[in-house]
C-alpha atoms as a PDB file:
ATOM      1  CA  UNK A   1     -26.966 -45.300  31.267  1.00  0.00           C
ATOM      2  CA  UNK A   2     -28.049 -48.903  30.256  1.00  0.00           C
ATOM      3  CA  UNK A   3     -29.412 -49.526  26.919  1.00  0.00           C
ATOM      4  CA  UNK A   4     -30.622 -52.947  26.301  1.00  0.00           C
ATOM      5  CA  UNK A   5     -33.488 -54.998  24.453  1.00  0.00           C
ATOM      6  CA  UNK A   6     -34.552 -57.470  27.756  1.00  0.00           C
ATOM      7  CA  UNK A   7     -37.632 -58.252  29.326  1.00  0.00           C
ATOM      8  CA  UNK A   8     -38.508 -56.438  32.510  1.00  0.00           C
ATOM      9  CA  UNK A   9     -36.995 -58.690  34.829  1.00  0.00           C
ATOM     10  CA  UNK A  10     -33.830 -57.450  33.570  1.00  0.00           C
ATOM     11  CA  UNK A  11     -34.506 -53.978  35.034  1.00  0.00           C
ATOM     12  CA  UNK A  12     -32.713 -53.577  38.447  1.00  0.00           C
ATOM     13  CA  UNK A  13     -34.606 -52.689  41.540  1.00  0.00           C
ATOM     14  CA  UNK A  14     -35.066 -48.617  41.804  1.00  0.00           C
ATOM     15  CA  UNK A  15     -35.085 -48.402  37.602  1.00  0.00           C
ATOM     16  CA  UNK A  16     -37.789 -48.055  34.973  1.00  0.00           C
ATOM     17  CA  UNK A  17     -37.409 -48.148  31.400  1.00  0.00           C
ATOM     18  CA  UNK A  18     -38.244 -45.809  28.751  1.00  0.00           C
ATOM     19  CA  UNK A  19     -38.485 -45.772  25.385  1.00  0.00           C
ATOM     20  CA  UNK A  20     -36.505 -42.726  23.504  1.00  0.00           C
ATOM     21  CA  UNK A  21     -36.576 -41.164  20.128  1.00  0.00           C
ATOM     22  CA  UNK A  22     -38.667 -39.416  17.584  1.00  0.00           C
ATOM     23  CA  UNK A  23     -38.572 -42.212  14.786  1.00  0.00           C
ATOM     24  CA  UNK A  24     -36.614 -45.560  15.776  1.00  0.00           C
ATOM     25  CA  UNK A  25     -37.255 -46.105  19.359  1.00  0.00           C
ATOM     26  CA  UNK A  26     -33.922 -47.024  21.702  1.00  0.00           C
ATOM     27  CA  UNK A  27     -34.640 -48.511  25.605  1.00  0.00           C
ATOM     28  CA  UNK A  28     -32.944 -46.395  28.324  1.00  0.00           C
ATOM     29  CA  UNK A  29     -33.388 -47.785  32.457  1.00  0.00           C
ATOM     30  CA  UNK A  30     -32.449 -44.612  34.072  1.00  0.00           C
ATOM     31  CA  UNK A  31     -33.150 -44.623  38.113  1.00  0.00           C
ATOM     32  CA  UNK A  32     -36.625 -44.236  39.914  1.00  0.00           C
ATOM     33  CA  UNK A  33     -34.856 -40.814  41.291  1.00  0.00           C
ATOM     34  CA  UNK A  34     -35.220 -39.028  38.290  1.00  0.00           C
ATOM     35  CA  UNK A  35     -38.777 -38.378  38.320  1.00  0.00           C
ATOM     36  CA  UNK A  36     -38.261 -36.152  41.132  1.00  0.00           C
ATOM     37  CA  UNK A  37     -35.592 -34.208  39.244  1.00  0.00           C
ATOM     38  CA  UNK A  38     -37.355 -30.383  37.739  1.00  0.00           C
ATOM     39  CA  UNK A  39     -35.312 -30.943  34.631  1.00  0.00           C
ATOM     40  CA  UNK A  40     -36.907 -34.435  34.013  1.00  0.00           C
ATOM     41  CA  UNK A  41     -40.041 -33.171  35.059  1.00  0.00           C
ATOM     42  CA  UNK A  42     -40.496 -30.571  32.225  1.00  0.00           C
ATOM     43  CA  UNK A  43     -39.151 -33.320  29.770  1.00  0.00           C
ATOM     44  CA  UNK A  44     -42.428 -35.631  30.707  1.00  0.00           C
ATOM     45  CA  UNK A  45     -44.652 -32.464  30.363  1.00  0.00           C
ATOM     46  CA  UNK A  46     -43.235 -31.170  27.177  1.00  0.00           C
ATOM     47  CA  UNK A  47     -43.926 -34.788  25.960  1.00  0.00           C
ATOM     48  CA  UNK A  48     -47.780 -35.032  27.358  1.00  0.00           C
ATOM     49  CA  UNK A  49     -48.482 -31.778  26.086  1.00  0.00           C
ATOM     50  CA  UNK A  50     -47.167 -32.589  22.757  1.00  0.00           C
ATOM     51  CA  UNK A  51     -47.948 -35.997  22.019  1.00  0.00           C
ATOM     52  CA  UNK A  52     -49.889 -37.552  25.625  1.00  0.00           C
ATOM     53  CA  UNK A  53     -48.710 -40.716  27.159  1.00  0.00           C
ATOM     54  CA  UNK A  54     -51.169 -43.282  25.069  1.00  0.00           C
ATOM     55  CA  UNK A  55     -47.921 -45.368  23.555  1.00  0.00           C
ATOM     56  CA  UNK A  56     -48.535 -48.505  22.184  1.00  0.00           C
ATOM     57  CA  UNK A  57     -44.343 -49.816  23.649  1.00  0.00           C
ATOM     58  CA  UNK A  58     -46.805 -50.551  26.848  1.00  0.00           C
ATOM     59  CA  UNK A  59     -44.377 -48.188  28.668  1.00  0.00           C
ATOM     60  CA  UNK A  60     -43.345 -44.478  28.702  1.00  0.00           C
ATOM     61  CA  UNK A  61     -41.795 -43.038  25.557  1.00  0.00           C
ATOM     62  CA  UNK A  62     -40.507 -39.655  25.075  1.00  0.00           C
ATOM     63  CA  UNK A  63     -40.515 -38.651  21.540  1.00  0.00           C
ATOM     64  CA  UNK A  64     -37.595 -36.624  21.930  1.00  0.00           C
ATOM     65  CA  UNK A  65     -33.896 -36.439  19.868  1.00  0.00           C
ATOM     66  CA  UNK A  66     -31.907 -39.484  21.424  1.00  0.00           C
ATOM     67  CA  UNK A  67     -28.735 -36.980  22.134  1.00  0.00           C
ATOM     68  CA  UNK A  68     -31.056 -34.432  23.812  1.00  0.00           C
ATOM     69  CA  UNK A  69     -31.998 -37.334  26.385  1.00  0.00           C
ATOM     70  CA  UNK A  70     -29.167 -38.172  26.954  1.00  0.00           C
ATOM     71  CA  UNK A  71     -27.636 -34.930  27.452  1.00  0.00           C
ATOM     72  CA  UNK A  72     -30.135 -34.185  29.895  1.00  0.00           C
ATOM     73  CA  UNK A  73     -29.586 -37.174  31.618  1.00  0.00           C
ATOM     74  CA  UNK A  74     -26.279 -36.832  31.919  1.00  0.00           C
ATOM     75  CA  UNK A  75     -27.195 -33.606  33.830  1.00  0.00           C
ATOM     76  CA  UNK A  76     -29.053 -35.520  36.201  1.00  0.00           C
ATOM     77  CA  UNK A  77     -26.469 -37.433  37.176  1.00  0.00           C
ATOM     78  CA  UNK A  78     -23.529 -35.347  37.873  1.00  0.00           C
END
């Protein structure tokens, strides 16, 4: 997992960033191929149901614990 503070040209090709964390926001780019993943899936639901996608970081945030991300993410990729 790559956690940086760039501009979007610093995201490699097949990535997207997202923006983690119920108070202080951290950057994740995790691979295009996770939105096809179920687990991800019902992380982005939980997360428009709860709070919608209207974020003013001009990209998707999850408003979820920064170890539960990346716990599940770590799932994702093993």
């Amino acid at each position: 997992m790559i956690k940086k503070s760039f501009t979007t040209r610093d995201v490699p090709k097949g990535h997207f960033v997202v923006y983690v964390g119920e108070n202080q926001k951290k950057r994740f780019v995790i691979p295009i191929s996770f939105l096809s993943q179920p687990l991800f899936q019902d992380l982005l639901r939980q997360a428009e149901e709860e709070f919608g996608f209207d974020h003013p970081m001009s990209s998707l945030t999850i408003p979820c614990r920064e170890d539960a991300f990346i716990d599940l993410t770590s799932q994702l990729r093993n």
